[in-house]
PDB file of N, CA and C in Angstrom:
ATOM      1  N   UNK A   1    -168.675 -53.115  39.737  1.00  0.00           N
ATOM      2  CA  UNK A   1    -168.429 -51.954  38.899  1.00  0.00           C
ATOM      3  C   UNK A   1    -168.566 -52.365  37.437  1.00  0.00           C
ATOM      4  N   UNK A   2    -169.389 -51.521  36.761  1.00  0.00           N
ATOM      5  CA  UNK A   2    -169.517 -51.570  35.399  1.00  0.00           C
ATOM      6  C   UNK A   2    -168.956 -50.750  34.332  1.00  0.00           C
ATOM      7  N   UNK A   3    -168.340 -51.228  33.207  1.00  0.00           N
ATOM      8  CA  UNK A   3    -167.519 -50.234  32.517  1.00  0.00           C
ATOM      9  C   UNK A   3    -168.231 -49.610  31.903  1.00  0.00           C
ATOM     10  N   UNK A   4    -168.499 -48.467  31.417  1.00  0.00           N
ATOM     11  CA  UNK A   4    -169.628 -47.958  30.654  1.00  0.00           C
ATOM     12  C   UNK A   4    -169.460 -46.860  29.603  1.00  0.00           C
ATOM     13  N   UNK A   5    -168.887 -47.586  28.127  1.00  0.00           N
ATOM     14  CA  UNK A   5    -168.287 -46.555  27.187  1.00  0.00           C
ATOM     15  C   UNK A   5    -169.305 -45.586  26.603  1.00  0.00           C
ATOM     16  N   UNK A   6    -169.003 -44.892  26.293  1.00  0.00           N
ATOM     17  CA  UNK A   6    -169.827 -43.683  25.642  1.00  0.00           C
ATOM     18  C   UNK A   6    -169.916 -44.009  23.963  1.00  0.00           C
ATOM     19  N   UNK A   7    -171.225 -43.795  23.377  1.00  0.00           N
ATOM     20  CA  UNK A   7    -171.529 -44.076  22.058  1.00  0.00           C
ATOM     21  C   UNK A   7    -170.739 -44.088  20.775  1.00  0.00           C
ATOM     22  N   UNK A   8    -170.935 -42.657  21.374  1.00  0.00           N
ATOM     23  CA  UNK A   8    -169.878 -41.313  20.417  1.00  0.00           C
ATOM     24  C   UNK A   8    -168.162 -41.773  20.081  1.00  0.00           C
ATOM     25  N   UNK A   9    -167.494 -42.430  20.702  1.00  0.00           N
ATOM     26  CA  UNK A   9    -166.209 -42.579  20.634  1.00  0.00           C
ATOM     27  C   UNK A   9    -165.385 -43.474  19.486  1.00  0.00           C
ATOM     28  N   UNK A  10    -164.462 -42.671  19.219  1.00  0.00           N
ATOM     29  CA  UNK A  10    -163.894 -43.295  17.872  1.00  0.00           C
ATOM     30  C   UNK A  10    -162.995 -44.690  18.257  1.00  0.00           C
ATOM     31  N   UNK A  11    -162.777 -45.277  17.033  1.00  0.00           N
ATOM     32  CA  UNK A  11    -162.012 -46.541  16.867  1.00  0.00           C
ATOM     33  C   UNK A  11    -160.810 -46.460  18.169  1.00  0.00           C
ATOM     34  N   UNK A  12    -159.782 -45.585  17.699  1.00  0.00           N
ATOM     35  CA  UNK A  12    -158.867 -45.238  18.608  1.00  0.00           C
ATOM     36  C   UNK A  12    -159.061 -45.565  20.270  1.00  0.00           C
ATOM     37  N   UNK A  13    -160.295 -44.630  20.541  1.00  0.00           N
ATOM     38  CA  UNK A  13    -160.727 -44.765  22.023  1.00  0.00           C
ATOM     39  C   UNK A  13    -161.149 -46.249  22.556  1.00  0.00           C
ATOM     40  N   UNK A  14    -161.938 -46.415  21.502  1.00  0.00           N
ATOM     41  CA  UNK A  14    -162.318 -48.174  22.281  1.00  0.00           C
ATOM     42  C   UNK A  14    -161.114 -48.960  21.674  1.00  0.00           C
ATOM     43  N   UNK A  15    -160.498 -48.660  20.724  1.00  0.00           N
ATOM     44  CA  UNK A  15    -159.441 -50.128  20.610  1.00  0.00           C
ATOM     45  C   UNK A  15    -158.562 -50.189  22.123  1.00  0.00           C
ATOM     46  N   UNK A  16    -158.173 -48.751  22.894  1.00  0.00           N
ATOM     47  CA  UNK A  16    -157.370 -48.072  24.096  1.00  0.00           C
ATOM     48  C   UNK A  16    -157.797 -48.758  25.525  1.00  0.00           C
ATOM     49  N   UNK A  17    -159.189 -48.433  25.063  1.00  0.00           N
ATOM     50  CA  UNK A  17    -160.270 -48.971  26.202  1.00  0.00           C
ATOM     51  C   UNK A  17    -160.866 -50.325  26.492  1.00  0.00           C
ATOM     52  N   UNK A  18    -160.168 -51.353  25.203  1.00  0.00           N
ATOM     53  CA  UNK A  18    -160.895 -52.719  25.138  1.00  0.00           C
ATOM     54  C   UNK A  18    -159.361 -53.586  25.681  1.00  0.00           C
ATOM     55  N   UNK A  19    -157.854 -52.787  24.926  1.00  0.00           N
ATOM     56  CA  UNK A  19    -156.830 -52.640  25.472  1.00  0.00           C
ATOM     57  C   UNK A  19    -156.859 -52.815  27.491  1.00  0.00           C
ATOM     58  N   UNK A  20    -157.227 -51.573  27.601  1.00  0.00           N
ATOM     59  CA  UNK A  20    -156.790 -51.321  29.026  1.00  0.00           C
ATOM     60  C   UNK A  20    -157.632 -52.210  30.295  1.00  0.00           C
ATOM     61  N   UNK A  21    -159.007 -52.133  29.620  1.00  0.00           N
ATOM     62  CA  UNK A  21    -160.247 -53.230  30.166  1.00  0.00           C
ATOM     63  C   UNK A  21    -159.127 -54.815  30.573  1.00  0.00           C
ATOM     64  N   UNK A  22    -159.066 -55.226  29.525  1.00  0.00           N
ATOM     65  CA  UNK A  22    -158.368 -56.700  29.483  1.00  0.00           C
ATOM     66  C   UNK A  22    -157.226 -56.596  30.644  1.00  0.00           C
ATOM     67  N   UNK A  23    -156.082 -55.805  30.111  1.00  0.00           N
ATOM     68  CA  UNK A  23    -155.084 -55.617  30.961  1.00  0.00           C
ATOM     69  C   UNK A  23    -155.069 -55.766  32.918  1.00  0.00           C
ATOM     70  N   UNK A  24    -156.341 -54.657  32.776  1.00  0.00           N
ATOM     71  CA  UNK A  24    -156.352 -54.326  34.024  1.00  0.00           C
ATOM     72  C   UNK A  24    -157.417 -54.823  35.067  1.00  0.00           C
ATOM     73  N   UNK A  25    -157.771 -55.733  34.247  1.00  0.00           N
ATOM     74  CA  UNK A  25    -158.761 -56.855  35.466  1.00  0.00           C
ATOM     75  C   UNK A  25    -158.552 -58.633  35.148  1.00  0.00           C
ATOM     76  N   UNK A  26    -158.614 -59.000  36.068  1.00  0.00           N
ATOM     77  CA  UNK A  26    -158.594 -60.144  36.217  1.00  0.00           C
ATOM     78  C   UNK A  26    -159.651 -61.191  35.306  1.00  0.00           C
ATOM     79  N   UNK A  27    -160.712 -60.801  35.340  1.00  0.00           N
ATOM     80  CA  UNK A  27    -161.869 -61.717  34.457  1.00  0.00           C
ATOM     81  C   UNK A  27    -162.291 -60.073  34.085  1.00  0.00           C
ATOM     82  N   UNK A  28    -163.014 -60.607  32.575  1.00  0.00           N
ATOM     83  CA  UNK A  28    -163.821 -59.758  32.272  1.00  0.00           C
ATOM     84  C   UNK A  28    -164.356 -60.046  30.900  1.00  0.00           C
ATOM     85  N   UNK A  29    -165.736 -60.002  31.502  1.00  0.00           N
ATOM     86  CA  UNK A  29    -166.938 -60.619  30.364  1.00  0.00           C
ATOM     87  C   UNK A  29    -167.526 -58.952  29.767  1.00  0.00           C
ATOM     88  N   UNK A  30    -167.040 -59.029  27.957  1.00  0.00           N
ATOM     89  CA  UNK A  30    -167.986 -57.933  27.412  1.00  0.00           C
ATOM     90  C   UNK A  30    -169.063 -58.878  26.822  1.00  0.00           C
ATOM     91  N   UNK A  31    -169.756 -58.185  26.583  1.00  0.00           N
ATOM     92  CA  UNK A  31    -171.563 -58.494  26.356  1.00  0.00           C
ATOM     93  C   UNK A  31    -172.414 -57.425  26.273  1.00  0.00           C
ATOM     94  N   UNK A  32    -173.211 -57.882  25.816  1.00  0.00           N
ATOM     95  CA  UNK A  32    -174.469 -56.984  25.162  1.00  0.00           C
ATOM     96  C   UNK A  32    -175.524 -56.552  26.846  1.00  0.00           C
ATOM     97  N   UNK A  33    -175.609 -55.626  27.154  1.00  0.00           N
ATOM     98  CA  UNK A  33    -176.591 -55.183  28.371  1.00  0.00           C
ATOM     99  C   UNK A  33    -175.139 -54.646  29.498  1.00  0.00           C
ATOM    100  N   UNK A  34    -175.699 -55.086  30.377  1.00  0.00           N
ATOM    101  CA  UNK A  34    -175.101 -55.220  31.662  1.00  0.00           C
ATOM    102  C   UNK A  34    -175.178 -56.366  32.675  1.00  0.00           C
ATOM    103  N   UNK A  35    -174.628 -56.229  34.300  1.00  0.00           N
ATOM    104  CA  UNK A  35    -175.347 -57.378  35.022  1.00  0.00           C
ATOM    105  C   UNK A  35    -176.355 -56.967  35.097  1.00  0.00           C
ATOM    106  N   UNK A  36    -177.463 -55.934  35.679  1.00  0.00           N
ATOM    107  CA  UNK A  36    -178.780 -56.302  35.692  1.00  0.00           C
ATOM    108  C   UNK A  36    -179.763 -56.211  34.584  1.00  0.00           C
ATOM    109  N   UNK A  37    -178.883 -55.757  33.341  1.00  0.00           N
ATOM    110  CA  UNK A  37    -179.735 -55.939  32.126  1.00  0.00           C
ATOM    111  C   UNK A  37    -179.420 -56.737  31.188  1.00  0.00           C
ATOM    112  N   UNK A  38    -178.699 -58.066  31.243  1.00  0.00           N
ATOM    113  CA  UNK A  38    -178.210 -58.884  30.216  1.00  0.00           C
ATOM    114  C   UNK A  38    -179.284 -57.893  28.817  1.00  0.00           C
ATOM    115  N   UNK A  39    -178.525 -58.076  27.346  1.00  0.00           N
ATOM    116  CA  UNK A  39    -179.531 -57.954  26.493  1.00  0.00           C
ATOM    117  C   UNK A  39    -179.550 -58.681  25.317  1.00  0.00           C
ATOM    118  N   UNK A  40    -178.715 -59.851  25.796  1.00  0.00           N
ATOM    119  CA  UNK A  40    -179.025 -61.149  24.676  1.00  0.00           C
ATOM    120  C   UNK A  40    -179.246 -62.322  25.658  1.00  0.00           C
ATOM    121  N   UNK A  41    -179.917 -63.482  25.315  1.00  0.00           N
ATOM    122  CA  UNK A  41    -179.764 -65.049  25.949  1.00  0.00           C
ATOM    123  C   UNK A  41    -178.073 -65.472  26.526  1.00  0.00           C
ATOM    124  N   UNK A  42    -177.511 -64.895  25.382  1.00  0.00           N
ATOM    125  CA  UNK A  42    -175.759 -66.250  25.268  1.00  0.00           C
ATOM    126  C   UNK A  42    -175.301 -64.934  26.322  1.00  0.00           C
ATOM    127  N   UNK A  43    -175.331 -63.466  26.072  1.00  0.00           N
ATOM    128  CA  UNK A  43    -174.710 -62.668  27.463  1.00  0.00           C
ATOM    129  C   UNK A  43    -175.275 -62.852  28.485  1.00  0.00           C
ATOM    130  N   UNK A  44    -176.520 -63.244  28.957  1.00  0.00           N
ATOM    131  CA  UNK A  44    -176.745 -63.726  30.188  1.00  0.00           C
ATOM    132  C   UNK A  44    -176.223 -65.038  30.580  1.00  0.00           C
ATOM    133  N   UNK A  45    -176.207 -66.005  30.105  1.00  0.00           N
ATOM    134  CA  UNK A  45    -175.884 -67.536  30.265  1.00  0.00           C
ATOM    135  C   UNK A  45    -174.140 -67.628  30.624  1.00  0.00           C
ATOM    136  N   UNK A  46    -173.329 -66.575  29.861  1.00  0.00           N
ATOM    137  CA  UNK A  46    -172.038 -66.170  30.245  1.00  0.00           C
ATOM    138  C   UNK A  46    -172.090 -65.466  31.861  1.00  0.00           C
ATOM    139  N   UNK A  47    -172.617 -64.354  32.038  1.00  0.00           N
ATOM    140  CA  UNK A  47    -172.464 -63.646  32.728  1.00  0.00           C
ATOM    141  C   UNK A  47    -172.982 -64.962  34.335  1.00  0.00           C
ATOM    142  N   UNK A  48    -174.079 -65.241  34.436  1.00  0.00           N
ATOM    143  CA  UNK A  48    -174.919 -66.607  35.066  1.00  0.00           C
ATOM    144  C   UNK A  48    -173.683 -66.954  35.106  1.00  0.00           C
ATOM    145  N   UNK A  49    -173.092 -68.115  34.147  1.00  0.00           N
ATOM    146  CA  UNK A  49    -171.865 -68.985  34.482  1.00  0.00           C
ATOM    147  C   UNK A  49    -170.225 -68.517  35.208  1.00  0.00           C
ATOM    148  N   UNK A  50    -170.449 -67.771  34.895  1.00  0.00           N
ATOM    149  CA  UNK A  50    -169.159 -66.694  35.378  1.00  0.00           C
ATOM    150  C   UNK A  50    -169.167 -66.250  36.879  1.00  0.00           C
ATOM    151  N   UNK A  51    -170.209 -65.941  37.073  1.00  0.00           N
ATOM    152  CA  UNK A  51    -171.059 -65.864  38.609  1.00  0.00           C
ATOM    153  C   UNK A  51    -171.264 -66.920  39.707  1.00  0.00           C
ATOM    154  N   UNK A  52    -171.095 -67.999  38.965  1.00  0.00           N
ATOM    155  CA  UNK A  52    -171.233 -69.096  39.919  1.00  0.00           C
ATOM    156  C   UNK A  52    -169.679 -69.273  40.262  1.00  0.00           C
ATOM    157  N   UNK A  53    -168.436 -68.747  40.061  1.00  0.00           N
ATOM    158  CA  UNK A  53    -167.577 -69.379  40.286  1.00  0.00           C
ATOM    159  C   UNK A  53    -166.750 -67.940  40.901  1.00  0.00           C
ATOM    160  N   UNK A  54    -166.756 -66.477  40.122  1.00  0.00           N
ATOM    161  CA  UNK A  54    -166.678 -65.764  40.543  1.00  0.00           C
ATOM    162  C   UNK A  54    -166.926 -64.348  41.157  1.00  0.00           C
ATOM    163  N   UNK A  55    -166.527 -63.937  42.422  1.00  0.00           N
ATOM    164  CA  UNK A  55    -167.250 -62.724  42.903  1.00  0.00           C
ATOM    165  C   UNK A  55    -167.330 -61.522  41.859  1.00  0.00           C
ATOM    166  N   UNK A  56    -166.209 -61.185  41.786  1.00  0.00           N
ATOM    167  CA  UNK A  56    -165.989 -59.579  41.194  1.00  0.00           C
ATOM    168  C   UNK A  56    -165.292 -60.060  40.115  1.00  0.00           C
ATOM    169  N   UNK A  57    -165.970 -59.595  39.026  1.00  0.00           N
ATOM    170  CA  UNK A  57    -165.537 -59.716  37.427  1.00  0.00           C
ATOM    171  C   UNK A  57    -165.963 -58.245  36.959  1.00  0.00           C
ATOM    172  N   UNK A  58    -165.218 -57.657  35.880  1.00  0.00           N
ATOM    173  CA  UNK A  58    -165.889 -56.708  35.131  1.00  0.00           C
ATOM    174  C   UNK A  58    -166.825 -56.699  34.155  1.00  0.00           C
ATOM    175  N   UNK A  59    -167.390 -55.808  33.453  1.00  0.00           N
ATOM    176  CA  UNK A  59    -168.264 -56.160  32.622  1.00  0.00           C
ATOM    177  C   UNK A  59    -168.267 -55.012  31.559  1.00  0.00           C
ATOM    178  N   UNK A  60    -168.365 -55.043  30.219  1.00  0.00           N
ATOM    179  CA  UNK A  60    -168.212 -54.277  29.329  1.00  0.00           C
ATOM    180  C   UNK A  60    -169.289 -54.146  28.139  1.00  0.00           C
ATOM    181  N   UNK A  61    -170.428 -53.294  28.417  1.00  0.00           N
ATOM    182  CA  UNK A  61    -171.671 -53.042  27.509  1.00  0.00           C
ATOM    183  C   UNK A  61    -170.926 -52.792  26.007  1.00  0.00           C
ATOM    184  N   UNK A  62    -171.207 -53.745  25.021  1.00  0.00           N
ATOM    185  CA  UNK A  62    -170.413 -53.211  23.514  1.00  0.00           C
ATOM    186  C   UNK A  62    -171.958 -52.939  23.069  1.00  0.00           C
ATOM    187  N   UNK A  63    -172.832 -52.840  23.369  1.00  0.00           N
ATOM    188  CA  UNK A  63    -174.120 -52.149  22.423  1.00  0.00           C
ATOM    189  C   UNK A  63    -174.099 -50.769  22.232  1.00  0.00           C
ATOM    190  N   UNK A  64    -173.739 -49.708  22.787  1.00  0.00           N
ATOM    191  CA  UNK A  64    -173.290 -48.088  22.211  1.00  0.00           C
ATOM    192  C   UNK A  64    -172.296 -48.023  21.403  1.00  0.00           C
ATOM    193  N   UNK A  65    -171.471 -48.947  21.012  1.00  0.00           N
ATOM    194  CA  UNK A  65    -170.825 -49.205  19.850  1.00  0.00           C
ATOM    195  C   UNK A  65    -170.289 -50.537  19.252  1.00  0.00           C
ATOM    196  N   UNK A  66    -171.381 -51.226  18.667  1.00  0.00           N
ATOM    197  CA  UNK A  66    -171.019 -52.868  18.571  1.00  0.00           C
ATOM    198  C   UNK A  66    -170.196 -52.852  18.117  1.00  0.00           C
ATOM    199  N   UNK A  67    -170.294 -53.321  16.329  1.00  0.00           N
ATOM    200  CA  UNK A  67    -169.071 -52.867  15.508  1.00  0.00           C
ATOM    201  C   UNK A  67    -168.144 -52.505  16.152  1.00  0.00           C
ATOM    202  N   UNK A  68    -167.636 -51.132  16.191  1.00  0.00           N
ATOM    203  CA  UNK A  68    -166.147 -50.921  16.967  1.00  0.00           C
ATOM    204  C   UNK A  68    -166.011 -52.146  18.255  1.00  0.00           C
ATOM    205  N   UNK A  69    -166.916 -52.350  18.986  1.00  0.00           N
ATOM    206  CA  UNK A  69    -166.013 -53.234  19.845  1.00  0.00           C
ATOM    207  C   UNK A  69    -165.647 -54.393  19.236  1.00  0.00           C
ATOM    208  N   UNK A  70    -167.004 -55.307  18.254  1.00  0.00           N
ATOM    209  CA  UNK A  70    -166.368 -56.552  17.638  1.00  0.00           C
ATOM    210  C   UNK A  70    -164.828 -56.173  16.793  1.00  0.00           C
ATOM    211  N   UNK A  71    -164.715 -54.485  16.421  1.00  0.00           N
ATOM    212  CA  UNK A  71    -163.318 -54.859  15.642  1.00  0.00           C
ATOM    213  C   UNK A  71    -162.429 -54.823  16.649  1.00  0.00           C
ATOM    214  N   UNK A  72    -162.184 -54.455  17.582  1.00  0.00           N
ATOM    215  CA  UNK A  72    -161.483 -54.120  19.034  1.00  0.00           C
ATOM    216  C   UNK A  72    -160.775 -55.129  19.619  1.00  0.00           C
ATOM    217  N   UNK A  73    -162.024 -56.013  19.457  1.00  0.00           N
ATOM    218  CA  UNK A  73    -162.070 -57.388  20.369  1.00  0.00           C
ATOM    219  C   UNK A  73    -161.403 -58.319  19.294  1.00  0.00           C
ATOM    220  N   UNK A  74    -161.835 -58.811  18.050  1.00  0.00           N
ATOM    221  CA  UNK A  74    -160.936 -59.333  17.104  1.00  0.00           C
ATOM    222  C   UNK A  74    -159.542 -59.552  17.275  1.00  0.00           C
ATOM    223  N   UNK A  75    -159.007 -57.888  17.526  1.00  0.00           N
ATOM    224  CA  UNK A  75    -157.853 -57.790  18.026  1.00  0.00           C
ATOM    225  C   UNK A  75    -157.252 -58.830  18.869  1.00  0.00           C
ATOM    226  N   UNK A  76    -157.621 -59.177  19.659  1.00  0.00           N
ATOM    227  CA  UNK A  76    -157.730 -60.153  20.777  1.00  0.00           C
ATOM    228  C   UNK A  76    -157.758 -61.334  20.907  1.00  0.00           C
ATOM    229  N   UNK A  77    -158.879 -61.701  20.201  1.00  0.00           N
ATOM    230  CA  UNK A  77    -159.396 -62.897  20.125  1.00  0.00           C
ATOM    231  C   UNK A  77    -159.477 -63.766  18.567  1.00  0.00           C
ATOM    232  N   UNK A  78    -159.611 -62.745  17.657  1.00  0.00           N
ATOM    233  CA  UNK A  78    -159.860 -63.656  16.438  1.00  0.00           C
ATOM    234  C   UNK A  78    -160.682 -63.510  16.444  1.00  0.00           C
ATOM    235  N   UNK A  79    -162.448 -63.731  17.127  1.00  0.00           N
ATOM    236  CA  UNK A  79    -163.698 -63.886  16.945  1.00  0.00           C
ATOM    237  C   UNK A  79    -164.361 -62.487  16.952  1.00  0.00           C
ATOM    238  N   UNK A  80    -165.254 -62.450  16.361  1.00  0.00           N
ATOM    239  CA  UNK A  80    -166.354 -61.592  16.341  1.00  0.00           C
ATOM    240  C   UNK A  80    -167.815 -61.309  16.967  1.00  0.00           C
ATOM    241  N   UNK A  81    -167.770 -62.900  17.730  1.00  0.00           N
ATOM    242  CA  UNK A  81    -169.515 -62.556  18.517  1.00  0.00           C
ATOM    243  C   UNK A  81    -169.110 -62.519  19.657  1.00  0.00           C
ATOM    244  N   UNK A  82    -170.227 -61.531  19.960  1.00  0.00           N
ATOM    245  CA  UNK A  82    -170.186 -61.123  21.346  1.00  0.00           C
ATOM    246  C   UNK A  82    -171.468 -62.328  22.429  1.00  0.00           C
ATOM    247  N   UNK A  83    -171.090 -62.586  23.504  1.00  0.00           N
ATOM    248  CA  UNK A  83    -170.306 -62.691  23.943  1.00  0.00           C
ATOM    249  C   UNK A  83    -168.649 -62.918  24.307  1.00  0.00           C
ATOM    250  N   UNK A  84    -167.875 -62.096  24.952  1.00  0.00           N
ATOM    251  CA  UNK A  84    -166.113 -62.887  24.987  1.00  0.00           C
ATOM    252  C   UNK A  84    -165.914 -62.773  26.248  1.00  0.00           C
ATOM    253  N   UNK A  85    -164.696 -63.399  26.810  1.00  0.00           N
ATOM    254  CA  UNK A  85    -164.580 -63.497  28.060  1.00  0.00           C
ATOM    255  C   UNK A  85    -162.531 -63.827  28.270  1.00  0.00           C
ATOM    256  N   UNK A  86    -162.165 -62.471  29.301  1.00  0.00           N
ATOM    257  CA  UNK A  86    -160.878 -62.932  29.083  1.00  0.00           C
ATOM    258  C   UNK A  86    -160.671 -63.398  30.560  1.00  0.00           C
ATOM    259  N   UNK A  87    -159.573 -63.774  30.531  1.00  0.00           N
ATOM    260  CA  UNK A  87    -159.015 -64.250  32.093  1.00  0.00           C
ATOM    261  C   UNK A  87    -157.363 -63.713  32.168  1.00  0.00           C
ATOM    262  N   UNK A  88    -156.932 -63.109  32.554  1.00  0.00           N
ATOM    263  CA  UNK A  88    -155.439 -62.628  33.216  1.00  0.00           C
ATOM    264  C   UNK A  88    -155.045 -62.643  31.591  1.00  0.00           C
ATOM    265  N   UNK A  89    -156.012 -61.801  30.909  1.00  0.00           N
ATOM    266  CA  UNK A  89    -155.524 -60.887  29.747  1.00  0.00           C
ATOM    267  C   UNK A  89    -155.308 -62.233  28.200  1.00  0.00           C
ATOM    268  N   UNK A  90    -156.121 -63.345  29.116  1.00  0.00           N
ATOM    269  CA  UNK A  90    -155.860 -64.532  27.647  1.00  0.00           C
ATOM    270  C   UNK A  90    -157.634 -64.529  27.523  1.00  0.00           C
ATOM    271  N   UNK A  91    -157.953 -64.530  25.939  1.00  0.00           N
ATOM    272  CA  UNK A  91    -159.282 -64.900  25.743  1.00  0.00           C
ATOM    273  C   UNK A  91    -159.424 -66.550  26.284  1.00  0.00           C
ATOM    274  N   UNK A  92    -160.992 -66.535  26.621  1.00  0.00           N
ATOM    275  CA  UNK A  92    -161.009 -68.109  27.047  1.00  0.00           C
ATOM    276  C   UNK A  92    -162.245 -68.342  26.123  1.00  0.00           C
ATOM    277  N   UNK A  93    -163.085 -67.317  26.222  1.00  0.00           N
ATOM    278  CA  UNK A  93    -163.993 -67.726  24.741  1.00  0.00           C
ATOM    279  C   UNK A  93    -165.535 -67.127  24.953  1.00  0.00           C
ATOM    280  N   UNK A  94    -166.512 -68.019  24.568  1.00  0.00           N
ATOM    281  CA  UNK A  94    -167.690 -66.986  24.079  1.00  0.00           C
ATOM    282  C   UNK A  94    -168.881 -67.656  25.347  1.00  0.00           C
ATOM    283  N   UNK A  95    -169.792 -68.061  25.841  1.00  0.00           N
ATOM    284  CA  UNK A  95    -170.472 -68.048  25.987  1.00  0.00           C
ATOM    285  C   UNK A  95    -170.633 -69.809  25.514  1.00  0.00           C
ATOM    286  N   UNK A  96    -170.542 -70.323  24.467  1.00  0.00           N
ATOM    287  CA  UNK A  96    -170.379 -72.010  24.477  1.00  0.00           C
ATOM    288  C   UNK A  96    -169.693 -72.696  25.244  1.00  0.00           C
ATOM    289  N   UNK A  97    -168.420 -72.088  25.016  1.00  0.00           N
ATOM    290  CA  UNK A  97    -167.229 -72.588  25.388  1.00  0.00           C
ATOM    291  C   UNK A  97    -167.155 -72.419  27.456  1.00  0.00           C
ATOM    292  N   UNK A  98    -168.258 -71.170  27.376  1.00  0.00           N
ATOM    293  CA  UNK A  98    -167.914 -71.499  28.839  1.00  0.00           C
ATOM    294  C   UNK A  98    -169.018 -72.480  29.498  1.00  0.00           C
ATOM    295  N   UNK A  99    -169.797 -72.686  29.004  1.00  0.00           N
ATOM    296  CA  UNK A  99    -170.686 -73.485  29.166  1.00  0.00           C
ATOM    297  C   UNK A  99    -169.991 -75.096  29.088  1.00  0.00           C
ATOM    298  N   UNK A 100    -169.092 -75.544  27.603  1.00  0.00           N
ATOM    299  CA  UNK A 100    -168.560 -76.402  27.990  1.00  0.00           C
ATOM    300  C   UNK A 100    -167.594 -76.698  28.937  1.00  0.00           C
ATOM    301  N   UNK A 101    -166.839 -75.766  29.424  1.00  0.00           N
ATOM    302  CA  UNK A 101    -165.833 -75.762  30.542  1.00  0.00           C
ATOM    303  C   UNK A 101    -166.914 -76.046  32.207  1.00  0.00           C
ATOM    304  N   UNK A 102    -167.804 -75.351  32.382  1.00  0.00           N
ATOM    305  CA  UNK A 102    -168.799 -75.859  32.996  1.00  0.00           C
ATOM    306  C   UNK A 102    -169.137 -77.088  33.362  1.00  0.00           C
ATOM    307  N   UNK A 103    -169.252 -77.962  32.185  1.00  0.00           N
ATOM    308  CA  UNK A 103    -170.486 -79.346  32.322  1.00  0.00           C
ATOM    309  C   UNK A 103    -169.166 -80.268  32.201  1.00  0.00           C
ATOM    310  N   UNK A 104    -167.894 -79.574  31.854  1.00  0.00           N
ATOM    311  CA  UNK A 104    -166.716 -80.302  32.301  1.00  0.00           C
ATOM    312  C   UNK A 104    -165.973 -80.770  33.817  1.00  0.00           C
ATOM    313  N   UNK A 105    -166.545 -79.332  34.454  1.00  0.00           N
ATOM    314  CA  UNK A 105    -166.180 -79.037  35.478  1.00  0.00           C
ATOM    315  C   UNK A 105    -164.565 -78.528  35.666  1.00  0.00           C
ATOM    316  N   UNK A 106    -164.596 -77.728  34.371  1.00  0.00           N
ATOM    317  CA  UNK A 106    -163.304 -77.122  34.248  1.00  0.00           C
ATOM    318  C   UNK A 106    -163.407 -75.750  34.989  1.00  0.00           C
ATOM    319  N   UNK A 107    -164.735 -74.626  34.629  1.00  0.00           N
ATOM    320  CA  UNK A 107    -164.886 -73.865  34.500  1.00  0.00           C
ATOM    321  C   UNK A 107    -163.734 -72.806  35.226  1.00  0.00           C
ATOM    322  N   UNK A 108    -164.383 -73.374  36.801  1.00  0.00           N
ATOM    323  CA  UNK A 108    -163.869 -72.694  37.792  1.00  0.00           C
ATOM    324  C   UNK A 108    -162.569 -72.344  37.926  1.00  0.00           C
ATOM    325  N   UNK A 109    -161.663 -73.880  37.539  1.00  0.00           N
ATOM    326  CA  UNK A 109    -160.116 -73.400  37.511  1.00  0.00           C
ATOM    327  C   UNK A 109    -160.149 -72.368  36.607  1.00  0.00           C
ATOM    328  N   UNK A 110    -161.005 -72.656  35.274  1.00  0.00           N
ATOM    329  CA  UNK A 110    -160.399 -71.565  34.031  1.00  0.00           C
ATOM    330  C   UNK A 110    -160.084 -70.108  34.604  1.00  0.00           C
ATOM    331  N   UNK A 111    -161.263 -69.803  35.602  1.00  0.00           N
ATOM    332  CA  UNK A 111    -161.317 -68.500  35.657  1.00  0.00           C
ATOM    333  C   UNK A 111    -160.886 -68.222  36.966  1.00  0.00           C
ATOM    334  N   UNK A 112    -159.914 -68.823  37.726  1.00  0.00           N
ATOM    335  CA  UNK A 112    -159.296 -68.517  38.957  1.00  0.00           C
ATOM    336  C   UNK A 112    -158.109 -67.607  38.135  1.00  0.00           C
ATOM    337  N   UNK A 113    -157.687 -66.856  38.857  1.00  0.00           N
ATOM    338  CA  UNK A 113    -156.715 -65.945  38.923  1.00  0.00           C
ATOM    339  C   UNK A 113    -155.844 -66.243  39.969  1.00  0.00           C
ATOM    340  N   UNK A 114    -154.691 -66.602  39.774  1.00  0.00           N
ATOM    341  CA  UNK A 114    -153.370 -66.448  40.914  1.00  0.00           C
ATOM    342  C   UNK A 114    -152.556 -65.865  41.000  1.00  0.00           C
TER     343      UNK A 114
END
């Protein structure tokens, strides 16, 4: 299942919706596209790495409203590029970082849920 915000929507709605996203799933990678349309390199290479370890993650298109989501997500995280990636509502990071958790062979614990 893919989350799929509408263009049009004010600050309020996506700060609610970037809110409730996190809360209410276990992993969840926002990024630019989707799963079958990554629409950057670093959101596919996240989404790829995330996949190898877990089944069902959510996914959150911020291209119908970048901006608002990078301010959304800030909230959150501190950072501003998209790729982000949370786990049981804690940011774990962007698209580098999961890559280094990866070649660590951290990854997988990172993103287990118990």
């Amino acid at each position: 299942m893919t989350f799929q915000p509408d263009a049009d929507l004010d600050t309020e709605t996506i700060q609610a919706r970037v809110d409730d996203v996190i809360a209410d799933n276990d992993v969840v990678l926002f990024m630019k596209g989707n799963q079958l349309m990554p629409q950057c390199g670093y959101s596919a290479n996240a989404l790829e790495l995330i996949g190898k370890h877990v089944e069902e993650f959510e996914t959150v298109d911020v291209l119908p409203a970048l901006d608002t989501y990078r301010a959304a997500l800030s909230e959150h995280s501190g950072w501003e590029t998209i790729p982000q990636t949370f786990v049981d509502g804690e940011f774990v990071g962007g698209s580098d970082i999961l890559t280094e958790l990866d070649e660590r062979g951290e990854l997988e614990a990172t993103l287990s849920t118990n």
